[in-house]
PDB file of N, CA and C in Angstrom:
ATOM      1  N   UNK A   1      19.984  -6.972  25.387  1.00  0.00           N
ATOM      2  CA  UNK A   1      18.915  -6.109  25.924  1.00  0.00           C
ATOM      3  C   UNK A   1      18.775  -4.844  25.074  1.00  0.00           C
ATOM      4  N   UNK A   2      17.761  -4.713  25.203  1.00  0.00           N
ATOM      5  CA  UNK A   2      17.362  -3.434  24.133  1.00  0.00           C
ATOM      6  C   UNK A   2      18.015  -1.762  24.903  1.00  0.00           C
ATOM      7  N   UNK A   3      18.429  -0.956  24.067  1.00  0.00           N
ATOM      8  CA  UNK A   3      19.256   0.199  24.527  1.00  0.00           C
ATOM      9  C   UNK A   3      17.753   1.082  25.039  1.00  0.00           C
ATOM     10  N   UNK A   4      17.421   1.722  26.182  1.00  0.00           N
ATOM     11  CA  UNK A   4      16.358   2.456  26.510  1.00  0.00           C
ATOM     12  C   UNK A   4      15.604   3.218  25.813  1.00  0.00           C
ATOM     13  N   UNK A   5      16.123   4.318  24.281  1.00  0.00           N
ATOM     14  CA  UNK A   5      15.381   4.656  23.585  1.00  0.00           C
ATOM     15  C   UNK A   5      14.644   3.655  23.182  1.00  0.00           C
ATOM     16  N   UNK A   6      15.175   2.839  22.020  1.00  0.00           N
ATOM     17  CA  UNK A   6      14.725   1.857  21.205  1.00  0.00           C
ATOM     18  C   UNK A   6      13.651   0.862  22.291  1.00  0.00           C
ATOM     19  N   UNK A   7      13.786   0.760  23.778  1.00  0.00           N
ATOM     20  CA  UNK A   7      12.539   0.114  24.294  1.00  0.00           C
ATOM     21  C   UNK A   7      11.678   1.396  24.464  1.00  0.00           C
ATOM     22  N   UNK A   8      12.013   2.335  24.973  1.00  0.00           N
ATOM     23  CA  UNK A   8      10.836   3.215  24.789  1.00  0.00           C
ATOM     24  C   UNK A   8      10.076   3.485  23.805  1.00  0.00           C
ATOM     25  N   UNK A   9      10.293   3.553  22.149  1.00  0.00           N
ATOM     26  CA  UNK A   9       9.985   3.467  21.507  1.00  0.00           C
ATOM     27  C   UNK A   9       8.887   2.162  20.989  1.00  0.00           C
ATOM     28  N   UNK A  10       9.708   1.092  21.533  1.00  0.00           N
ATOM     29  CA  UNK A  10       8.727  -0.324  21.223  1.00  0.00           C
ATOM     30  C   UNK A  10       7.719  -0.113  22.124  1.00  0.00           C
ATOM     31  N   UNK A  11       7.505   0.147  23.666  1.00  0.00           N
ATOM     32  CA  UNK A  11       6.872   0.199  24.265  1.00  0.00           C
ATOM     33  C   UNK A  11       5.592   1.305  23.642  1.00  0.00           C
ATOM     34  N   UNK A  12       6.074   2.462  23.057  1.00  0.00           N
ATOM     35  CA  UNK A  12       4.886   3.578  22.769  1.00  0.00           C
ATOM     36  C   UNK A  12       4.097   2.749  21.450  1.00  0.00           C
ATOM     37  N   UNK A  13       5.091   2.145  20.308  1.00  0.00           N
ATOM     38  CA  UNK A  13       4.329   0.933  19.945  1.00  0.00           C
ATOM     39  C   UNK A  13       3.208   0.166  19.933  1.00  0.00           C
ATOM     40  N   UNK A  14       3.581  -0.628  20.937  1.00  0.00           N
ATOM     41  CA  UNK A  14       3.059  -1.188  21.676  1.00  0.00           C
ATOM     42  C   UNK A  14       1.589  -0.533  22.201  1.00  0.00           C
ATOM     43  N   UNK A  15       2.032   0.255  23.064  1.00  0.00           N
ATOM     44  CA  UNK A  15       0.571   1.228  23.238  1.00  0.00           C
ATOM     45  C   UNK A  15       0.001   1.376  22.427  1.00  0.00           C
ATOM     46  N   UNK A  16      -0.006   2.336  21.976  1.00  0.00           N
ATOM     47  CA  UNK A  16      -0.766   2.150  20.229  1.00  0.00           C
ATOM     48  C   UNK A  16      -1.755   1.248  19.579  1.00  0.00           C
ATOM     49  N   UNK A  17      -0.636   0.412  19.483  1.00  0.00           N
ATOM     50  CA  UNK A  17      -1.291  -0.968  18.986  1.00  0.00           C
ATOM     51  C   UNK A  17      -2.391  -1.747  19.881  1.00  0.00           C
ATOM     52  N   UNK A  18      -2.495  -1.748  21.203  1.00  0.00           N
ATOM     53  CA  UNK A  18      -3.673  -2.180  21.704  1.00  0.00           C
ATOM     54  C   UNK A  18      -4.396  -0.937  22.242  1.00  0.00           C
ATOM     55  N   UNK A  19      -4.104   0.326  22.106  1.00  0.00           N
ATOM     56  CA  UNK A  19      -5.273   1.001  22.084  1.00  0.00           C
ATOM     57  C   UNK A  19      -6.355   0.940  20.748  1.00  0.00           C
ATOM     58  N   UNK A  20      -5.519   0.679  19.733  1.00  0.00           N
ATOM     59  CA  UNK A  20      -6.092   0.698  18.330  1.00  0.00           C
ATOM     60  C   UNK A  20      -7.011  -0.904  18.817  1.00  0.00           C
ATOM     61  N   UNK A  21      -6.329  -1.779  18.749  1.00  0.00           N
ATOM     62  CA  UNK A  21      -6.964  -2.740  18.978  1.00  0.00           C
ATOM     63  C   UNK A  21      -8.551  -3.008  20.138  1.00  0.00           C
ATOM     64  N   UNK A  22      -8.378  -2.491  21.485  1.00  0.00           N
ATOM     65  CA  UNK A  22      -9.201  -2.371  22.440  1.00  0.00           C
ATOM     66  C   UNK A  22     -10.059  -1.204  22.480  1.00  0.00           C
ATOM     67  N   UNK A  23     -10.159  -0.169  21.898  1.00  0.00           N
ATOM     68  CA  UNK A  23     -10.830   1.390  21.655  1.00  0.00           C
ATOM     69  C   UNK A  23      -9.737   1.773  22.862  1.00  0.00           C
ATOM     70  N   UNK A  24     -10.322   2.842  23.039  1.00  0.00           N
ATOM     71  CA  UNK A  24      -9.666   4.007  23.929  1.00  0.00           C
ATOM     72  C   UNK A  24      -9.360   3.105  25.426  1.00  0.00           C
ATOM     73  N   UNK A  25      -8.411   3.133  25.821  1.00  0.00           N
ATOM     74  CA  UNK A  25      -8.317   2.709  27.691  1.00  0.00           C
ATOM     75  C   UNK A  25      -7.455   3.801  28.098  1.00  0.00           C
ATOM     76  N   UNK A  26      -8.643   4.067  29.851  1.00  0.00           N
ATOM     77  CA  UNK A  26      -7.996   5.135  30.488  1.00  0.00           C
ATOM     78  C   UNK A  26      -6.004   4.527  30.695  1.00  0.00           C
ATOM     79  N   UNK A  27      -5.173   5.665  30.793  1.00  0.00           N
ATOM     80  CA  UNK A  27      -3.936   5.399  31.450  1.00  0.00           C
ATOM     81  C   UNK A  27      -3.620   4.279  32.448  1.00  0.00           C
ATOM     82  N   UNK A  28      -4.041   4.494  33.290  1.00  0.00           N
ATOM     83  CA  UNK A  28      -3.949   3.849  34.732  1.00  0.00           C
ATOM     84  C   UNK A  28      -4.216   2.133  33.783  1.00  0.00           C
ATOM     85  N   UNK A  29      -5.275   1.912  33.015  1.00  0.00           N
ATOM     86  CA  UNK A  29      -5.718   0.654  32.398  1.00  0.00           C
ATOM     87  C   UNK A  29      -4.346   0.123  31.389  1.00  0.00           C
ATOM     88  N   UNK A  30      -3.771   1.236  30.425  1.00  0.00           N
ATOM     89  CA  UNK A  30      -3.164   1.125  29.756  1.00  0.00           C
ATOM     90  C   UNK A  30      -1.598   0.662  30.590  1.00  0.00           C
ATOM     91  N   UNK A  31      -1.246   1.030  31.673  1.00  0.00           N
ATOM     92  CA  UNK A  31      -0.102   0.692  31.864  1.00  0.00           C
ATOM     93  C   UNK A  31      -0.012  -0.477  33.148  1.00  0.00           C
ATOM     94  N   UNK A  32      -1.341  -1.319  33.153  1.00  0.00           N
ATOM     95  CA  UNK A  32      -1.121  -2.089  33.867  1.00  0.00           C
ATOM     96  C   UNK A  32      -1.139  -3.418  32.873  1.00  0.00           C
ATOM     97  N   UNK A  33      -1.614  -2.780  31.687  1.00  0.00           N
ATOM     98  CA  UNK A  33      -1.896  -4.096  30.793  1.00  0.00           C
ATOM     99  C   UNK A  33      -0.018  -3.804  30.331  1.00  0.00           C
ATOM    100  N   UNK A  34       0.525  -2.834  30.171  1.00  0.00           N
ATOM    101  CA  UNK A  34       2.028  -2.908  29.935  1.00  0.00           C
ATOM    102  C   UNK A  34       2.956  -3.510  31.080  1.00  0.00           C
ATOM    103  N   UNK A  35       2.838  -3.558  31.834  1.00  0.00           N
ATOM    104  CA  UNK A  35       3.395  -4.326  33.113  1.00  0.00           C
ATOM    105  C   UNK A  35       2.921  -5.738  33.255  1.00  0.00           C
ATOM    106  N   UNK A  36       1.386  -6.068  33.115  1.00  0.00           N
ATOM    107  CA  UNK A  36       1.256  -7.268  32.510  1.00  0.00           C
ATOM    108  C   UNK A  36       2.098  -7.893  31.704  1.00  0.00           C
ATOM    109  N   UNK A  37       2.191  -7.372  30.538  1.00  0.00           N
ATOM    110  CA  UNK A  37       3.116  -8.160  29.038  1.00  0.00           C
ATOM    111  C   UNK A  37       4.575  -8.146  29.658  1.00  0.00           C
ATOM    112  N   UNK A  38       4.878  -7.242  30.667  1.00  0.00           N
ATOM    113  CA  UNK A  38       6.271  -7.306  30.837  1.00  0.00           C
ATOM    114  C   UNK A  38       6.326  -8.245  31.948  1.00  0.00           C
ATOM    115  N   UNK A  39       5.610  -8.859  32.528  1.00  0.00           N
ATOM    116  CA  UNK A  39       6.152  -9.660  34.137  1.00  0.00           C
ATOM    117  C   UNK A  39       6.568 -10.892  33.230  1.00  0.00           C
ATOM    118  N   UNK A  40       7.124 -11.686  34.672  1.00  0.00           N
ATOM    119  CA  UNK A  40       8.077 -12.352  33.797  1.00  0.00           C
ATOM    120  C   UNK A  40       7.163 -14.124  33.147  1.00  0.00           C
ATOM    121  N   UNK A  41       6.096 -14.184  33.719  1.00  0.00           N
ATOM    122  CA  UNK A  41       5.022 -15.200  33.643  1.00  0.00           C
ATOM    123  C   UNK A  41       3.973 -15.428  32.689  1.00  0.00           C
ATOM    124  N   UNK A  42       4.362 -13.781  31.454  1.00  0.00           N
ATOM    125  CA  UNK A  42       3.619 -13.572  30.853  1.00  0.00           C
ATOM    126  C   UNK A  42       3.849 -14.362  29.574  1.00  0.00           C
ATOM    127  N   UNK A  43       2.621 -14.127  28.771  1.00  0.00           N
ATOM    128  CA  UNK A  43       3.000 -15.144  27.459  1.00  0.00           C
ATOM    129  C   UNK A  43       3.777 -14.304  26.375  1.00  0.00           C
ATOM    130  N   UNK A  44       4.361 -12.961  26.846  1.00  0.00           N
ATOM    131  CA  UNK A  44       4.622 -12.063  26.053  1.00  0.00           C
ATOM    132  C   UNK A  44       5.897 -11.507  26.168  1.00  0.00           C
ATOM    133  N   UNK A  45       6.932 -12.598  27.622  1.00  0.00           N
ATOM    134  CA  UNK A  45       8.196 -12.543  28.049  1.00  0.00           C
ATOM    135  C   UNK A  45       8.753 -12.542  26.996  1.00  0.00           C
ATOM    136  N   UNK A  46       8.515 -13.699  26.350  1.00  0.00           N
ATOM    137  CA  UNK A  46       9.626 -14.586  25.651  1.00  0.00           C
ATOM    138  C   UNK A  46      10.121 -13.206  24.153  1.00  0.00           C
ATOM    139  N   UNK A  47       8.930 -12.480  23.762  1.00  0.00           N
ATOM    140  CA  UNK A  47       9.617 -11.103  23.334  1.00  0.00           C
ATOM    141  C   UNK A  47      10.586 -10.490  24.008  1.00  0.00           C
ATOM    142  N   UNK A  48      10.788 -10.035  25.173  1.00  0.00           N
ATOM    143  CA  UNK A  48      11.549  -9.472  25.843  1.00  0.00           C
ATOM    144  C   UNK A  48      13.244  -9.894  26.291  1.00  0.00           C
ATOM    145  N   UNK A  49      14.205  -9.550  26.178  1.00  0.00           N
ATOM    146  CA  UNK A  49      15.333 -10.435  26.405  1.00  0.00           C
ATOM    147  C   UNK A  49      15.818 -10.470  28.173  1.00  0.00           C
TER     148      UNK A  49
END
C-alpha cells in the first residue's frame, strides 16, 4: 500500500490530469469523479493496491 504522502501526491496527480483533460470541473465534480476511480468496481481499482 502506498505510504499517505506518496498517495496524496498521486491523487493531486491525478487531479490535474483530468482537469487538464476535461477543462475546468467545479470541486464537488472533481472529487466524486476521485471516489469514483477509487471504489472498488471501478476499472481503475486494479491501479490501486
Amino acid at each position: 500500500m502506498f505510504n499517505k504522502k506518496c498517495f496524496r501526491v498521486f491523487l493531486f496527480i491525478l487531479i490535474k490530469y483530468l482537469l487538464k483533460k476535461r477543462g475546468q470541473l467545479p470541486p464537488d465534480v472533481e472529487i466524486k469523479l476521485v471516489r469514483k476511480m477509487l471504489s472498488k468496481n471501478s476499472k481503475y481499482s486494479k491501479y490501486f493496491p
